[in-house]
Each structure stands twice: as structure tokens, then as C-alpha cells.
N, C-alpha and C. Protein backbone atom coordinates (compact mmCIF):
# COMPACT_ATOMS: atom_id res chain seq x y z
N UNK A 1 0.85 -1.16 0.00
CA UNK A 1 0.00 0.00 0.00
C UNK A 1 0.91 1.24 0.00
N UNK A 2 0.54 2.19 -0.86
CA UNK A 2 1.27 3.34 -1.15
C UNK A 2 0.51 4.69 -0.27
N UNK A 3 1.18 5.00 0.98
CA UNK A 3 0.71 6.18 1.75
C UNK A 3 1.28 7.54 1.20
N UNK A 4 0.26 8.76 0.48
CA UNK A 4 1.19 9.92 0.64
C UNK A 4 2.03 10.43 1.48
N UNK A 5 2.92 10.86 1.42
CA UNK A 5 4.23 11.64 2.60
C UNK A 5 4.27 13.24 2.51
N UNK A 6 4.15 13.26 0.98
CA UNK A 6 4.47 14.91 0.59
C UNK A 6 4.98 15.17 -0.57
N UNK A 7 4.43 16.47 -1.01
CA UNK A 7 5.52 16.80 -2.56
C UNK A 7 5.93 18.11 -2.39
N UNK A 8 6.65 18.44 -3.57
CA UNK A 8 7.58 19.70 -3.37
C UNK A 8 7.16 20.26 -4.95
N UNK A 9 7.45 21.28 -5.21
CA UNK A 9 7.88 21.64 -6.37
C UNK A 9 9.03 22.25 -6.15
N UNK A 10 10.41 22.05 -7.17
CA UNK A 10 11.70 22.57 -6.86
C UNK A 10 11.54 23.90 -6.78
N UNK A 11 12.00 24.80 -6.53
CA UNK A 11 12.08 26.49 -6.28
C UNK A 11 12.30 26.74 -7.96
N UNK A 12 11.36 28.01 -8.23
CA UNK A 12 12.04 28.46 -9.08
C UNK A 12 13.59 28.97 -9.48
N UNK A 13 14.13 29.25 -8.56
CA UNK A 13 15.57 29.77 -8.77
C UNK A 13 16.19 28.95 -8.94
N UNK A 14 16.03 28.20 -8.35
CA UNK A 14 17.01 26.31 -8.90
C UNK A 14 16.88 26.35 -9.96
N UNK A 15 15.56 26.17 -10.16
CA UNK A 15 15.49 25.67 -11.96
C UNK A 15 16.18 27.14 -12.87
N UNK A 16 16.31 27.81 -12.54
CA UNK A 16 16.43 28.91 -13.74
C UNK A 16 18.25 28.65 -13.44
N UNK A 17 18.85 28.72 -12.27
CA UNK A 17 20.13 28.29 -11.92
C UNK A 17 20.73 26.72 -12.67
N UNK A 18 19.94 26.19 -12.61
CA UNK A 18 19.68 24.81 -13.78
C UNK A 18 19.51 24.88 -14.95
N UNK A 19 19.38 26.38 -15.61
CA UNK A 19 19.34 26.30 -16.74
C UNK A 19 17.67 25.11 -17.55
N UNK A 20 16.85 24.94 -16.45
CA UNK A 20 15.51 24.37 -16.80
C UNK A 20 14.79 25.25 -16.99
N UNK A 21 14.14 24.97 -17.89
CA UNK A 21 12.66 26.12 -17.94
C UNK A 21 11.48 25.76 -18.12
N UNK A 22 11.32 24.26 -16.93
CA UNK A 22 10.00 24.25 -16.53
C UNK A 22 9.88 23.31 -15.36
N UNK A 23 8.17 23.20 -14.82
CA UNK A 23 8.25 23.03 -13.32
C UNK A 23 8.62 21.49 -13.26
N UNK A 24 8.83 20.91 -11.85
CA UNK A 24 9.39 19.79 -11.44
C UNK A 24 8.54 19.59 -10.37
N UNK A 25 7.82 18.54 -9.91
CA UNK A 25 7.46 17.88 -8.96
C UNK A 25 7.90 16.74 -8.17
N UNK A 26 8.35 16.67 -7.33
CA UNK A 26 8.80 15.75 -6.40
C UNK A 26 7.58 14.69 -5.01
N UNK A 27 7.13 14.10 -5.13
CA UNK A 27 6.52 13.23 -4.62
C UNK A 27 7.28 12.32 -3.49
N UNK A 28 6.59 11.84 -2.55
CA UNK A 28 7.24 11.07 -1.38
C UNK A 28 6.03 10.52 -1.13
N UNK A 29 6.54 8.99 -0.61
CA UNK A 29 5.26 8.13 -0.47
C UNK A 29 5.74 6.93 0.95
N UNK A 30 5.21 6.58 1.89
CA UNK A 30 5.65 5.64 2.28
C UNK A 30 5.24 4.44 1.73
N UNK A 31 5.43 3.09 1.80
CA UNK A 31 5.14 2.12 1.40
C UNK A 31 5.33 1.07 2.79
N UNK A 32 3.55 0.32 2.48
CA UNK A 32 3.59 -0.82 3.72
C UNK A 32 3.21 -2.04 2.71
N UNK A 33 4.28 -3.17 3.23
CA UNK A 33 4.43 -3.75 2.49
C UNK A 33 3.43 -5.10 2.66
N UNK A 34 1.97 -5.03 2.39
CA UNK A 34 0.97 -5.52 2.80
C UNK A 34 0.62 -6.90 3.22
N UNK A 35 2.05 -7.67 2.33
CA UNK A 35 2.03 -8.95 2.58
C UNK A 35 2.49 -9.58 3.53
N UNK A 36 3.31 -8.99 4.31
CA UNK A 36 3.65 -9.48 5.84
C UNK A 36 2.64 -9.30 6.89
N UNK A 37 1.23 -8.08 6.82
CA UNK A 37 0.81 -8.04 7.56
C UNK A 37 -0.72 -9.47 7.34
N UNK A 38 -0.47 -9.49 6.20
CA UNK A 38 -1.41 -10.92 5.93
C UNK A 38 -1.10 -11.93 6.59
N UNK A 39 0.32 -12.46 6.00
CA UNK A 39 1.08 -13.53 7.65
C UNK A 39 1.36 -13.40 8.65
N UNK A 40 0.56 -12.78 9.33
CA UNK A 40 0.66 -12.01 10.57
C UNK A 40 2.17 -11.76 11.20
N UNK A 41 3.22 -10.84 10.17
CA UNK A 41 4.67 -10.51 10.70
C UNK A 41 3.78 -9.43 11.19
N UNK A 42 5.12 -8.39 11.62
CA UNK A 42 5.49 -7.05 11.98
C UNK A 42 5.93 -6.57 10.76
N UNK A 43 5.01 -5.31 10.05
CA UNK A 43 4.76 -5.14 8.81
C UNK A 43 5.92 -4.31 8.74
N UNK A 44 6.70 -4.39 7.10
CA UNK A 44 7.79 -3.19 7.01
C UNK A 44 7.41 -2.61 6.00
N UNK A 45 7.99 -1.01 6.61
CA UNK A 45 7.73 -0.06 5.41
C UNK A 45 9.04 -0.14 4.43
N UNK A 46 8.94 1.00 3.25
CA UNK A 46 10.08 1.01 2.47
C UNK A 46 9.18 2.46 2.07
N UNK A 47 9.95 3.17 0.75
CA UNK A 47 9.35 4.23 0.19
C UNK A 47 9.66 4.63 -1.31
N UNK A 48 9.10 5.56 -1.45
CA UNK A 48 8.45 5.67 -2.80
C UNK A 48 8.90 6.79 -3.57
N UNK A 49 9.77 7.62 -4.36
CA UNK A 49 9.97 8.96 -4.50
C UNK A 49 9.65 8.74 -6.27
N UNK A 50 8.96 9.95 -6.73
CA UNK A 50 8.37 10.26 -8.22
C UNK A 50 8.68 11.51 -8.18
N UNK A 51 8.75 12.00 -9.34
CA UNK A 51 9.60 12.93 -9.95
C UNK A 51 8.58 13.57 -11.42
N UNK A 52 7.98 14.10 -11.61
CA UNK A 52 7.40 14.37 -12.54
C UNK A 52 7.87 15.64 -13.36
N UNK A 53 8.45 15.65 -14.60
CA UNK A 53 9.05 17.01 -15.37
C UNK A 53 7.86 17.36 -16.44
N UNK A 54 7.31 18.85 -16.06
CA UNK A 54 6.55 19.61 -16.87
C UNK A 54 6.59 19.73 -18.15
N UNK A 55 7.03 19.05 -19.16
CA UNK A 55 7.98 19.87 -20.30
C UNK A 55 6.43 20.41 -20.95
N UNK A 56 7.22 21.16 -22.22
CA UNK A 56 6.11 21.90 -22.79
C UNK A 56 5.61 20.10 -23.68
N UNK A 57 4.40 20.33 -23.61
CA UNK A 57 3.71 19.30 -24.47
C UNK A 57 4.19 17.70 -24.41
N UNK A 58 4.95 17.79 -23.18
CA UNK A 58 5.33 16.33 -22.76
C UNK A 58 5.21 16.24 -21.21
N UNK A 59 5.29 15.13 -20.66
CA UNK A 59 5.09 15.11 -19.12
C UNK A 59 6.34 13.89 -19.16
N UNK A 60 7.27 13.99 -18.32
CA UNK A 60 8.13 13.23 -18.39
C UNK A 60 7.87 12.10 -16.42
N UNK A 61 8.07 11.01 -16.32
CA UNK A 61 7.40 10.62 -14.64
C UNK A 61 9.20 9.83 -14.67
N UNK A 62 9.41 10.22 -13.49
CA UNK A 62 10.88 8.73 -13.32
C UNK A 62 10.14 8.97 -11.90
N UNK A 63 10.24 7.59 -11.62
CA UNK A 63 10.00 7.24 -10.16
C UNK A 63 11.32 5.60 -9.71
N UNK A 64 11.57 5.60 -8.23
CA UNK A 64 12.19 4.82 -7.45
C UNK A 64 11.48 4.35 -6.70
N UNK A 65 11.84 3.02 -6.30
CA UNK A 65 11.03 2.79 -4.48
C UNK A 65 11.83 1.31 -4.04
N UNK A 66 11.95 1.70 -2.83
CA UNK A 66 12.94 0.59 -1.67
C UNK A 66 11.74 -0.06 -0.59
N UNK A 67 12.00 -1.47 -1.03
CA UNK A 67 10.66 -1.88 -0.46
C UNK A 67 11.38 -2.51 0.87
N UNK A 68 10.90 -3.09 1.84
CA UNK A 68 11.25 -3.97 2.81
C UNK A 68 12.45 -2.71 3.88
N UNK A 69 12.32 -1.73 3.68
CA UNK A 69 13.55 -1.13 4.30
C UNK A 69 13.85 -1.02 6.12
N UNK A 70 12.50 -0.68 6.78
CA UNK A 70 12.44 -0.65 8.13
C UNK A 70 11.24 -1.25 8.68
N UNK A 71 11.44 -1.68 10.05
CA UNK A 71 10.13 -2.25 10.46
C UNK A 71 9.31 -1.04 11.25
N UNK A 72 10.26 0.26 11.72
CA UNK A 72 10.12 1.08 12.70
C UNK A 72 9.49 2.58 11.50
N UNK A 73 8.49 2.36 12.02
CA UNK A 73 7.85 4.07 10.96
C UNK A 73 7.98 5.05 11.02
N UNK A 74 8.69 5.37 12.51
CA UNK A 74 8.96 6.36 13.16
C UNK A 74 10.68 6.85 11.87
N UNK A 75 11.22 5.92 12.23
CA UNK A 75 12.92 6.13 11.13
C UNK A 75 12.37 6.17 9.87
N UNK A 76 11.45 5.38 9.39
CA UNK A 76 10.73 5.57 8.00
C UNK A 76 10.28 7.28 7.34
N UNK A 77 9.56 7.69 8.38
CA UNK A 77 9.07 9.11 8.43
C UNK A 77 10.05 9.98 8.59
N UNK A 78 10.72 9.54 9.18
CA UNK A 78 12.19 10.74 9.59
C UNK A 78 13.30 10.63 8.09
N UNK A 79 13.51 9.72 7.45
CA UNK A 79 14.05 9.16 6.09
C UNK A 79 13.39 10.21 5.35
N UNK A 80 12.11 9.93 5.24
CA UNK A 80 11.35 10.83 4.22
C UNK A 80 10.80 12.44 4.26
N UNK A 81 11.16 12.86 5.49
CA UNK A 81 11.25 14.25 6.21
C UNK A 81 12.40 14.72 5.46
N UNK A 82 13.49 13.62 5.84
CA UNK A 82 14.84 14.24 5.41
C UNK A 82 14.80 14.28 3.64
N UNK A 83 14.46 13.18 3.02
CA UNK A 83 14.58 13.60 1.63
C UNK A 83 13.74 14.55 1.10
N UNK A 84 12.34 14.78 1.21
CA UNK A 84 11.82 16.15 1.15
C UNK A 84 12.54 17.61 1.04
N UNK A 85 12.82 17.56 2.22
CA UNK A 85 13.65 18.74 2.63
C UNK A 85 15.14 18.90 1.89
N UNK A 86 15.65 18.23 1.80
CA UNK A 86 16.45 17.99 0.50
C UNK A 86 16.37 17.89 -1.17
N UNK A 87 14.97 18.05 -1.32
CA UNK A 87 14.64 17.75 -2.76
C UNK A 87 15.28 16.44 -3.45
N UNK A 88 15.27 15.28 -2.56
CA UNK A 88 15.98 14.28 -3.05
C UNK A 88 14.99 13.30 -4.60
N UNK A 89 16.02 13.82 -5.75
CA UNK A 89 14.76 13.03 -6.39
C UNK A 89 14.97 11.42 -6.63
N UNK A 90 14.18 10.55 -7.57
CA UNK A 90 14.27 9.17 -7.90
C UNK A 90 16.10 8.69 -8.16
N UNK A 91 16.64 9.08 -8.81
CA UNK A 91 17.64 9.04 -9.63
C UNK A 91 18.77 8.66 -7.63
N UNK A 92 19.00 9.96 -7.00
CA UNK A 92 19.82 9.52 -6.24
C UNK A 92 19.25 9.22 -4.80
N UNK A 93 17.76 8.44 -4.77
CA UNK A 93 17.08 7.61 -3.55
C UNK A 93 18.15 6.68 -2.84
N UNK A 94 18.61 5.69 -4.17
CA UNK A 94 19.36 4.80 -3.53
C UNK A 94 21.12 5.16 -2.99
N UNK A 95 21.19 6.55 -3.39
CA UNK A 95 22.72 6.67 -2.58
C UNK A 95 22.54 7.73 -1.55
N UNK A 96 21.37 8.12 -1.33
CA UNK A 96 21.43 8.93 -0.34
C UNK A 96 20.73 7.50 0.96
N UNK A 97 19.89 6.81 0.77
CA UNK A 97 19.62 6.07 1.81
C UNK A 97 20.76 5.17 2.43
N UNK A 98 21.81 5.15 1.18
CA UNK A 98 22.97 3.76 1.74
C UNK A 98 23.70 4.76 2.17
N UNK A 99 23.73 6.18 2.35
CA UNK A 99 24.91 7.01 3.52
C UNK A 99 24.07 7.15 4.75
N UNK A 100 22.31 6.62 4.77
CA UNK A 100 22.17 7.25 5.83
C UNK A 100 21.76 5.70 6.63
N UNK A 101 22.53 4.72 5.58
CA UNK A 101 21.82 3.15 6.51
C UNK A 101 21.92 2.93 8.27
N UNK A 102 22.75 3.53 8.59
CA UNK A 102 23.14 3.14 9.82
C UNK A 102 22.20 3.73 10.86
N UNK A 103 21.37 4.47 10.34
CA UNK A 103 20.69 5.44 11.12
C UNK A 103 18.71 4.39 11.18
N UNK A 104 19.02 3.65 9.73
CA UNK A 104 17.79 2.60 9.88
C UNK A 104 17.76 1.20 10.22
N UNK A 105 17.28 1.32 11.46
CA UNK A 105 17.39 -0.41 11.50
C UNK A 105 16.48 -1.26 10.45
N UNK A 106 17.53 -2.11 10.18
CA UNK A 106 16.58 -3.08 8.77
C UNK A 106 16.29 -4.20 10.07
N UNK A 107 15.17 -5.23 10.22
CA UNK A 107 15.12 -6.69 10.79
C UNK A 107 14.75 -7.47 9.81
């Protein structure tokens, strides 16, 4: 199951500093991974980041997602606080979570 977290749109000044000239959406999602709570485990989240580029007369989507990552939602939510606030998009999900592994307990 895919829970909203939050989206962003990048700042304009980025993008014009980027040399882009159009909007960007950033998406955050948690993810519960529904099938453990069927076998009655202790359900783990993972998460979800989408990326959507405005172009003129095209819509471009890249999305990522890390499934099985924590059992604790509390580090889950705090993961996805932090990439928000960072504008972390799809592309570097997976190297920003492996600098911050130590901080998530996996079981």
C-alpha cells in the first residue's frame, strides 16, 4: 500500500540556476508492504519517490522505491522528512539512503 508523505515543487531559482525552464514535482510516499501483515509478521515499510518534469507538451514521470527497508515508521518518516527537505529526487534515492543506513534499523 502506497501512503502519501508529501511533494515539493523545486524552487524556481534552482530551476532557472539549472538552466531548466519548466516546473518539477517531487513526490514522497511511504510504502507498507501488505504482505507481511497478511502472515501475521510485523509489517515493514520502504518508500516511494516520483519525480514528474513539466515539459512543454510532454510530461516526463521517473519514479524509485525501496521496499522492505524498516520495520520502525517512526525512522521511515524521519528518512522521508529528510529527503523532502532535501529535494531528493528518484535518480539519487538509492545513494542517499545507503549514507544514511546506519541510522535505519533493517530486521
Amino acid at each position: 500500500m502506497k501512503i502519501f508523505f508529501g511533494s515539493i515543487f523545486i524552487e524556481k531559482q534552482k530551476l532557472i540556476d539549472a538552466k531548466i525552464k519548466y516546473p518539477i514535482k517531487i513526490e514522497y510516499y511511504k510504502l507498507l508492504n501488505e504482505d507481511q501483515i497478511i502472515n501475521n509478521k510485523k509489517p515493514k515499510y520502504g518508500i516511494k519517490v516520483i519525480k514528474t518534469e513539466y515539459k512543454e507538451n510532454n510530461i516526463k514521470v521517473e519514479e524509485e522505491k525501496i521496499q522492505y527497508l524498516s520495520n520502525d515508521e517512526r525512522k521511515i518518516d524521519e528518512v522521508l522528512m529528510m529527503l523532502k527537505r532535501n529535494e531528493v529526487t528518484p535518480v539519487a534515492v538509492q545513494d542517499v539512503i545507503s549514507d544514511y543506513s546506519k541510522q535505519i534499523i533493517t530486521v
